[in-house]
N, C-alpha and C. Protein backbone atom coordinates (compact mmCIF):
# COMPACT_ATOMS: atom_id res chain seq x y z
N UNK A 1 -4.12 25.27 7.97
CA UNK A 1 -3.20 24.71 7.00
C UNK A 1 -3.68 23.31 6.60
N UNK A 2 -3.90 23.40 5.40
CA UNK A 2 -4.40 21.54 5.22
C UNK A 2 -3.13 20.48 5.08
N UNK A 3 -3.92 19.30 5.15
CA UNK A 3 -3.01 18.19 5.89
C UNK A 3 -2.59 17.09 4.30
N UNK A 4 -1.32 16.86 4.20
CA UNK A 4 -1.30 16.07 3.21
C UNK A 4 -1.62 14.45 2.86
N UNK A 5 -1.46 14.06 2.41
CA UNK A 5 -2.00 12.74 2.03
C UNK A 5 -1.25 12.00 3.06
N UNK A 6 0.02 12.15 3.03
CA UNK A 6 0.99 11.51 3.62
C UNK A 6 0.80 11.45 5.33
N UNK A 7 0.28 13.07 5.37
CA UNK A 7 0.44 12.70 7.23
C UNK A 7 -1.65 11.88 7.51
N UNK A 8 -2.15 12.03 6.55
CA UNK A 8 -3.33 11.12 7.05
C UNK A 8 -2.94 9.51 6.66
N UNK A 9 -2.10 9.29 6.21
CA UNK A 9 -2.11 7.81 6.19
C UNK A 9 -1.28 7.56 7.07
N UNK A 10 -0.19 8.71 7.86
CA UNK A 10 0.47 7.90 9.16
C UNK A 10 -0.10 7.80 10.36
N UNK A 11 -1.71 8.90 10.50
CA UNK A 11 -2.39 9.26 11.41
C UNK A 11 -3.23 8.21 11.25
N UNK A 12 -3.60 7.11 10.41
CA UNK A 12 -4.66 6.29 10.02
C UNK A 12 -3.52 5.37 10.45
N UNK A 13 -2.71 5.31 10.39
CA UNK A 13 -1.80 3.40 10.69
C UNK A 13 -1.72 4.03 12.35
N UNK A 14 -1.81 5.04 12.43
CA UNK A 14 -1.28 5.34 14.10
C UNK A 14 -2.75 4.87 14.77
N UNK A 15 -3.49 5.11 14.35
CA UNK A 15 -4.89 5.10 14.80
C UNK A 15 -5.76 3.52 15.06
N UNK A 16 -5.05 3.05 13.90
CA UNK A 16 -5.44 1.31 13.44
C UNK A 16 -4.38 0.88 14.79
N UNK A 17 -3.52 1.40 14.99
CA UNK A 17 -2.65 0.25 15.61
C UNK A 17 -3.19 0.67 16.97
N UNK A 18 -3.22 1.84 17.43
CA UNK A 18 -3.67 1.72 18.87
C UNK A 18 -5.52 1.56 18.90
N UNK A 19 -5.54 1.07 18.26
CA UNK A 19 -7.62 0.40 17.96
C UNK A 19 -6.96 -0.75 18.40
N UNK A 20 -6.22 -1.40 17.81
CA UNK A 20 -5.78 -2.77 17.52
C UNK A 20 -4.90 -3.34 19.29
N UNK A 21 -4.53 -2.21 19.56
CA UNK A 21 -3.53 -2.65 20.95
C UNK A 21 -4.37 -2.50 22.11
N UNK A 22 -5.75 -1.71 21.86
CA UNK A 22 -6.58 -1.40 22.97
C UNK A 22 -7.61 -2.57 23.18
N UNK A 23 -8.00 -3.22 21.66
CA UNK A 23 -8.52 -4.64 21.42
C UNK A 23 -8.16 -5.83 22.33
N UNK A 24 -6.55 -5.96 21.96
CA UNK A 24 -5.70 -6.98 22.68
C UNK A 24 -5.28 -6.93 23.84
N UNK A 25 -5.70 -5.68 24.43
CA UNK A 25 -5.01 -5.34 26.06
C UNK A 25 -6.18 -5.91 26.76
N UNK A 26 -7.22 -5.94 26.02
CA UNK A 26 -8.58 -6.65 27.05
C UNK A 26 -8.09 -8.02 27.45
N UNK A 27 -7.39 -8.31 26.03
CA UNK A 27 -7.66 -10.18 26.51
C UNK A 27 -5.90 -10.26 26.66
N UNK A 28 -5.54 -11.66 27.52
CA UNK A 28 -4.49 -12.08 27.93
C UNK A 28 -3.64 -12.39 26.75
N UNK A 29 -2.71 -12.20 26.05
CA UNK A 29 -1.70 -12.76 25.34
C UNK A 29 -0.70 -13.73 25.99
N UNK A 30 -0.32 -14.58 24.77
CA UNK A 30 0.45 -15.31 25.13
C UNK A 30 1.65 -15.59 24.48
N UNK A 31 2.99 -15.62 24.47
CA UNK A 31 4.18 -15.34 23.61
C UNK A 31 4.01 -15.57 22.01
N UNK A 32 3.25 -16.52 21.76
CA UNK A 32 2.95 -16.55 20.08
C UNK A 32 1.83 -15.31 19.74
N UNK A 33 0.77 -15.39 20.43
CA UNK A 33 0.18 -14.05 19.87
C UNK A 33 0.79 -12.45 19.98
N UNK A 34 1.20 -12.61 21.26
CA UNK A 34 2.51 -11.19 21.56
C UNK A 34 3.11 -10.84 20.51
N UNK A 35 3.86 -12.15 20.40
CA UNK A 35 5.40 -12.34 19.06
C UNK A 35 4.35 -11.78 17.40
N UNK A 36 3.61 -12.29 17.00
CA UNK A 36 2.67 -11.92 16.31
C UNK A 36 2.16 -10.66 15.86
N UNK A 37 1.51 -9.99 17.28
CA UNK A 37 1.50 -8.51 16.98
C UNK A 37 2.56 -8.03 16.89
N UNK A 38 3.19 -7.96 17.75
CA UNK A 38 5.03 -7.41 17.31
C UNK A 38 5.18 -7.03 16.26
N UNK A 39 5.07 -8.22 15.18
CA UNK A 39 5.35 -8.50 13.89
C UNK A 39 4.20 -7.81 12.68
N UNK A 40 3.45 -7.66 13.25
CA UNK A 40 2.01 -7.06 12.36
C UNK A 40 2.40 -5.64 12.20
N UNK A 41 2.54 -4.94 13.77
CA UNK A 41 2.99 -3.47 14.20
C UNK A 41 4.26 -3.63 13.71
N UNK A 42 4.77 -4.01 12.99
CA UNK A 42 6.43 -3.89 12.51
C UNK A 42 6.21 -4.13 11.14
N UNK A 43 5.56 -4.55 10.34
CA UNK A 43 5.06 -4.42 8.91
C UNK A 43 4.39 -3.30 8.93
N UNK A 44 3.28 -2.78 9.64
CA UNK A 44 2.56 -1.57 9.30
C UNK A 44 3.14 -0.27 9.48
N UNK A 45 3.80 -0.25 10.38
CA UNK A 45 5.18 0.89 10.31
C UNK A 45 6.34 0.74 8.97
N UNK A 46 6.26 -0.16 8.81
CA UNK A 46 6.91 -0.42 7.88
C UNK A 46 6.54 0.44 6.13
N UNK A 47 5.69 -0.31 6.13
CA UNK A 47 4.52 0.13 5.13
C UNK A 47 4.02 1.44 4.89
N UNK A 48 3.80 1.64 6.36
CA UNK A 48 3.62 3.32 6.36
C UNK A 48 5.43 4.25 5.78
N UNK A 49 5.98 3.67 6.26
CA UNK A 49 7.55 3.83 5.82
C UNK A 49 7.45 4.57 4.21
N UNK A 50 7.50 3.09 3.66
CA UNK A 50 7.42 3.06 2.17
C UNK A 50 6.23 3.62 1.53
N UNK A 51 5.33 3.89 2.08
CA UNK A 51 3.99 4.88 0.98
C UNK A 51 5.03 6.62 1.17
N UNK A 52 5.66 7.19 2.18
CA UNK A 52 6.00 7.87 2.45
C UNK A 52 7.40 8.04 1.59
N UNK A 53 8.14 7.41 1.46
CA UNK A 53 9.52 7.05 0.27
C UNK A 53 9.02 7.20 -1.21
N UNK A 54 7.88 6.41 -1.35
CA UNK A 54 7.10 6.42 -2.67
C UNK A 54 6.66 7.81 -3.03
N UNK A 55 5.72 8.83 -2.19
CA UNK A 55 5.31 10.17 -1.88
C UNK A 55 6.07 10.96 -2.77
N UNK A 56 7.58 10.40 -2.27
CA UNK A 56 8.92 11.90 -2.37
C UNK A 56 9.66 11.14 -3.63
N UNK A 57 9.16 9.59 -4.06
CA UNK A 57 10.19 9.52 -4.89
C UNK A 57 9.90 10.09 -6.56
N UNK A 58 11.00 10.17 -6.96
CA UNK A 58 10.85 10.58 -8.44
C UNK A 58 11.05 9.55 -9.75
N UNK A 59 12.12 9.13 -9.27
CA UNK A 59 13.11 8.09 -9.97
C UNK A 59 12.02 6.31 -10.28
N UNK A 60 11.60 6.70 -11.74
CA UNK A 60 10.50 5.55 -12.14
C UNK A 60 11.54 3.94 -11.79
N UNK A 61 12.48 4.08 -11.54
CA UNK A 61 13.70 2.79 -10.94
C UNK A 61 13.15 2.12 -9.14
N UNK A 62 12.97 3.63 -9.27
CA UNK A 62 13.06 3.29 -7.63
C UNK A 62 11.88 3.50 -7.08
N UNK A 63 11.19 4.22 -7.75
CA UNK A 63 9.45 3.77 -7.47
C UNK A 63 9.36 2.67 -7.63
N UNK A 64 9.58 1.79 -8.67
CA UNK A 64 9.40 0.64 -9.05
C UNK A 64 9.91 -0.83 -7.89
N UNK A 65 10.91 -0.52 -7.02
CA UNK A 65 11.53 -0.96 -6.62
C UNK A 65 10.40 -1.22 -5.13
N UNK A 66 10.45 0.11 -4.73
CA UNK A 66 9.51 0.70 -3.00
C UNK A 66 7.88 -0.50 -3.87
N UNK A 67 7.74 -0.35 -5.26
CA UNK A 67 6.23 -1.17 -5.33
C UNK A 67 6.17 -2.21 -4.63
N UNK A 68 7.30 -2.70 -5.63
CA UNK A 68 7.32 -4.59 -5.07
C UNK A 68 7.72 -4.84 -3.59
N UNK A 69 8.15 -3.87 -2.69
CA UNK A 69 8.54 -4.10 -1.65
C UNK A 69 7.22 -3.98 -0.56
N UNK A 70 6.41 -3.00 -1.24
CA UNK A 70 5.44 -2.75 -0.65
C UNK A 70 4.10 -3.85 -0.50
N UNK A 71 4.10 -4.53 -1.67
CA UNK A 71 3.17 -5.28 -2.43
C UNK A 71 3.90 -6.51 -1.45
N UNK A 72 5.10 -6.94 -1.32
CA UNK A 72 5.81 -8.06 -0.33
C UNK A 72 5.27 -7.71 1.44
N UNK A 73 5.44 -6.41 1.55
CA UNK A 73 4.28 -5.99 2.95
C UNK A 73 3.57 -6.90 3.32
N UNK A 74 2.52 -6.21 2.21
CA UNK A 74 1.16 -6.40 2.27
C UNK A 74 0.95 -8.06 2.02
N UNK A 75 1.44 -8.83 1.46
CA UNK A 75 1.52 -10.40 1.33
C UNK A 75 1.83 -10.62 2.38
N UNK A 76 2.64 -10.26 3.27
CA UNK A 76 3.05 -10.42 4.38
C UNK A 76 1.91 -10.06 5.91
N UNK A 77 1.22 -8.97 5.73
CA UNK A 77 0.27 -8.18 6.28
C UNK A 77 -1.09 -9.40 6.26
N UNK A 78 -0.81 -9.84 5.15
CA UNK A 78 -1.87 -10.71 5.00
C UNK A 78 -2.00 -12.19 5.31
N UNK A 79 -1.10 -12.58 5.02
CA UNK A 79 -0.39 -13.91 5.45
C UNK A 79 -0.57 -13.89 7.32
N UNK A 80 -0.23 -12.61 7.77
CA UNK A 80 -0.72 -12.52 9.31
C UNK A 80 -1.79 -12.51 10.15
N UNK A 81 -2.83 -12.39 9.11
CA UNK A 81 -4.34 -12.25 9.33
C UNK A 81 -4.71 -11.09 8.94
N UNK A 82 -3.87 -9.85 8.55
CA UNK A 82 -4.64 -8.45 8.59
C UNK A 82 -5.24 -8.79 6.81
N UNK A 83 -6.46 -9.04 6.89
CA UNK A 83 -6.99 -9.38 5.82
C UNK A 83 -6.78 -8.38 4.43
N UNK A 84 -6.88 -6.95 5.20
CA UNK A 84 -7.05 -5.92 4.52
C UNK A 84 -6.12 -5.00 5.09
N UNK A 85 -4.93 -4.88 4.46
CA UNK A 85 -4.09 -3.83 5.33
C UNK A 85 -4.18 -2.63 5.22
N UNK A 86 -5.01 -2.27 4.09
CA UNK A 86 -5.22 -1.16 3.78
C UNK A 86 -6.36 -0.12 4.57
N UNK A 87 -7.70 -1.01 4.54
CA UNK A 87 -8.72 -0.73 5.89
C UNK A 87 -8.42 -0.79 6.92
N UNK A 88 -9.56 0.34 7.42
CA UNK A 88 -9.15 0.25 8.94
C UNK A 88 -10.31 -0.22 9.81
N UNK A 89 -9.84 -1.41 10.25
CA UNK A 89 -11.11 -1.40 11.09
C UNK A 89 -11.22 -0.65 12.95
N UNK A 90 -12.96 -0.61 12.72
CA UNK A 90 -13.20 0.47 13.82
C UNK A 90 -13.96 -0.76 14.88
């Protein structure tokens, strides 16, 4: 059965984030970098959220709406360091 767009981009944020948690488990954190990822992994779930809302929506109102929210993400995604929220790095 082939796989839709939708479940490879939640399998790609699932994939980025535990790359990303296996990275940081090497080295010691400390409550600001902790608090940090927290916050990174809580936008990218996020994000993954809304490409998935966008997927199913119909309503050019409310597409319009999930954009700018999405596009606020990713300013956000970025503003955190994830340079590129969209890539994944390996």
């Amino acid at each position: 059965m082939a796989r839709g767009w939708e479940s490879k981009s939640v399998e790609l944020q699932k994939d980025l984030s535990e790359s990303d948690r296996k990275d940081i488990a090497k080295q010691r954190l400390n409550a600001d970098d902790a608090a940090k990822l927290r916050r990174k992994e809580t936008l990218l779930l996020a994000r993954a959220h809304l490409l998935q809302q966008m997927q199913a929506s119909q309503h050019p109102r409310h597409r319009e709406m999930l954009q700018t929210a999405l596009a606020a993400l990713e300013k956000d995604l970025v503003d955190l360091g994830a340079t590129n929220p969209t890539a994944r790095s390996d």
